[in-house]
C-alpha atoms as a PDB file:
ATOM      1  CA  UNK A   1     217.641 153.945 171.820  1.00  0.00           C
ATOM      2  CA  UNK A   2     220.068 156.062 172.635  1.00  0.00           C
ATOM      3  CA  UNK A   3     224.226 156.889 171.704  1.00  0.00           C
ATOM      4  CA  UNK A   4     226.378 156.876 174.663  1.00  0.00           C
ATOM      5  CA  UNK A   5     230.263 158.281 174.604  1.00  0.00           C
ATOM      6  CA  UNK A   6     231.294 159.392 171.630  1.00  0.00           C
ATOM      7  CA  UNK A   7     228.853 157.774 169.406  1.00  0.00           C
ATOM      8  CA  UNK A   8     226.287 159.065 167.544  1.00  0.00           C
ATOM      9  CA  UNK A   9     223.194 156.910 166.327  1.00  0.00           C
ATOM     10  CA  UNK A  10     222.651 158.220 162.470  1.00  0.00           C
ATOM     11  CA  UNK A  11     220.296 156.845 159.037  1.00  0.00           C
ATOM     12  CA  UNK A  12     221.634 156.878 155.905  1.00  0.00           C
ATOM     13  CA  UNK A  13     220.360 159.549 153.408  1.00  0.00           C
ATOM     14  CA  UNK A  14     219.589 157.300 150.234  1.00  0.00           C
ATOM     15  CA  UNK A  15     220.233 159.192 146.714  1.00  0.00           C
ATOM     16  CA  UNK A  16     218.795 157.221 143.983  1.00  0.00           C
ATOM     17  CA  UNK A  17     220.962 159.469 141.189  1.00  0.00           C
ATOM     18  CA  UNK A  18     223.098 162.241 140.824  1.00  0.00           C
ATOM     19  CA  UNK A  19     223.620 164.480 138.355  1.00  0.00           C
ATOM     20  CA  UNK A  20     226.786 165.757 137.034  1.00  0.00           C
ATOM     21  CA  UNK A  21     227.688 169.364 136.391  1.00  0.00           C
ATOM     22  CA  UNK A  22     227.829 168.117 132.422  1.00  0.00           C
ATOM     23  CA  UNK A  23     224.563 166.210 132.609  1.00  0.00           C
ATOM     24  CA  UNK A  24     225.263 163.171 133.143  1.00  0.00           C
ATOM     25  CA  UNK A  25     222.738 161.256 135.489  1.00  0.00           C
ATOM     26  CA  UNK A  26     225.214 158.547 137.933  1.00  0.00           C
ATOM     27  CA  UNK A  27     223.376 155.610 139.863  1.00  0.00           C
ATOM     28  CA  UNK A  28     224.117 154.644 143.168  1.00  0.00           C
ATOM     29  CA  UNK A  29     226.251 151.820 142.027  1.00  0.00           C
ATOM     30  CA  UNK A  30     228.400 154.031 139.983  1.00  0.00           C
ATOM     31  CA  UNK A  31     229.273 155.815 143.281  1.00  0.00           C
ATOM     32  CA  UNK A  32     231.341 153.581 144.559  1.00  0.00           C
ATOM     33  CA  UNK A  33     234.379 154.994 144.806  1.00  0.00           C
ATOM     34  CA  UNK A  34     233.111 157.770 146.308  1.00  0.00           C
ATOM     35  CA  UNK A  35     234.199 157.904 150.180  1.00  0.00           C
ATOM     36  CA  UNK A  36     231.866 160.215 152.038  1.00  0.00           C
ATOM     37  CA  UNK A  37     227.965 159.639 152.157  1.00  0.00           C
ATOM     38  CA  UNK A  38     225.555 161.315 153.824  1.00  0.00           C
ATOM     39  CA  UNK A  39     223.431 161.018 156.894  1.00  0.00           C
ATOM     40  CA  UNK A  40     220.879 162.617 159.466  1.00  0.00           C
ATOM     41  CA  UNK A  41     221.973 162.135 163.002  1.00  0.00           C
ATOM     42  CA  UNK A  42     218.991 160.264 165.030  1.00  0.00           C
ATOM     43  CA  UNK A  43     220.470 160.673 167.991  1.00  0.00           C
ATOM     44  CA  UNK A  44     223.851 162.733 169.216  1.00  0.00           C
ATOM     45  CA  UNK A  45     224.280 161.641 172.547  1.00  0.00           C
ATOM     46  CA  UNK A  46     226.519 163.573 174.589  1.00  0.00           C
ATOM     47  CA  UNK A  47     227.753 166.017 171.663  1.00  0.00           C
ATOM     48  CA  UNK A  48     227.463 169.365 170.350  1.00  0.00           C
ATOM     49  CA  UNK A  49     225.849 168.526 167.182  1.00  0.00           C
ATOM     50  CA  UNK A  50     222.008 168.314 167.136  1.00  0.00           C
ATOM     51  CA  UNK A  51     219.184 165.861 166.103  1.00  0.00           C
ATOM     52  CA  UNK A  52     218.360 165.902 162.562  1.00  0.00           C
ATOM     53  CA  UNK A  53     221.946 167.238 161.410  1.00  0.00           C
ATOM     54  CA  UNK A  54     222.656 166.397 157.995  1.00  0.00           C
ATOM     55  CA  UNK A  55     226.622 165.277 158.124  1.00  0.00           C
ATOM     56  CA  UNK A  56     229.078 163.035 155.765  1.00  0.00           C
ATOM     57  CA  UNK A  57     230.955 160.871 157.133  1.00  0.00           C
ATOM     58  CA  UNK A  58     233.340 157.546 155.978  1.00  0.00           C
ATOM     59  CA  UNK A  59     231.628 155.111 154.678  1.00  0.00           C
ATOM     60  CA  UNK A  60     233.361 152.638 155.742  1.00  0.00           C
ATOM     61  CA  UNK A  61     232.908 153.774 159.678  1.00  0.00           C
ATOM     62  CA  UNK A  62     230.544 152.121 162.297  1.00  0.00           C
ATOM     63  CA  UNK A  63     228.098 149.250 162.104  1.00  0.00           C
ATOM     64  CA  UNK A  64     224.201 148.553 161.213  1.00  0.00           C
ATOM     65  CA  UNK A  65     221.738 148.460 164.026  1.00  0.00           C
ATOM     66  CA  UNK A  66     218.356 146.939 162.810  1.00  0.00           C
ATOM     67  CA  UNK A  67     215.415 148.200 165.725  1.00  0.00           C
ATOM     68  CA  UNK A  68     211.827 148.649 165.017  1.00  0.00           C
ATOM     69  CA  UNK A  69     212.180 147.598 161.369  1.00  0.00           C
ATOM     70  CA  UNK A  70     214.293 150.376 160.692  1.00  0.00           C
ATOM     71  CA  UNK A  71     218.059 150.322 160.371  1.00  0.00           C
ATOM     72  CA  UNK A  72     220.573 152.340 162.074  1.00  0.00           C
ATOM     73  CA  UNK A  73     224.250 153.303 161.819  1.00  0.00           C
ATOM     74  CA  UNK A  74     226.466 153.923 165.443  1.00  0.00           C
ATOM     75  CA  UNK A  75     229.409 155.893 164.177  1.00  0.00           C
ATOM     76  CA  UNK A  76     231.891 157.344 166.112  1.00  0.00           C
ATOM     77  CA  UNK A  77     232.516 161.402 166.428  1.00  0.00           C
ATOM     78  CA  UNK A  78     235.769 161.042 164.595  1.00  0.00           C
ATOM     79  CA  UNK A  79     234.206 159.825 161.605  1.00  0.00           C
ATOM     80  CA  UNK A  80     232.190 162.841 160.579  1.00  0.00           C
ATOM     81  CA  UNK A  81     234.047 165.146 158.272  1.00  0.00           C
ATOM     82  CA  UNK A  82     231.049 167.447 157.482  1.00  0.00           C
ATOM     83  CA  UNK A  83     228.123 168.947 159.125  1.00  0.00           C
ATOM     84  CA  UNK A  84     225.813 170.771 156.482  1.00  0.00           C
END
């Protein structure tokens, strides 16, 4: 599989919780208003960012690709507000 153009071909990073700077643990559910989420790029295509980048990007961005019983985001460049 591989991104062509300006797409990149990306998997979600799943967090189960997250912990506030108080303490407080939040689920995955309780982050729903939160916009960003993060991701490892699978595959860049034709761009300057690498394999196995962590980014953030919208949330909202792309569709789901299901291949080898795994499943796959194709975002576009644009969407990706942060590389870490």
């Amino acid at each position: 599989m591989k991104a062509v153009g300006n797409y990149l071909i990306i998997q979600k990073v799943e967090s189960k919780t997250k912990e506030t700077k108080g303490g407080l643990l939040l689920s995955e559910a309780s982050m729903q208003d939160v916009r960003y989420v993060k991701a490892k790029i699978v595959d860049p295509g034709e761009q300057q960012l690498k394999k196995n980048d962590l980014i953030f990007y919208d949330k909202v961005a792309g569709h789901k690709i299901d291949y080898d019983d795994q499943q796959y985001i194709v975002i576009k460049v644009q969407d990706v507000v942060v590389v870490l």
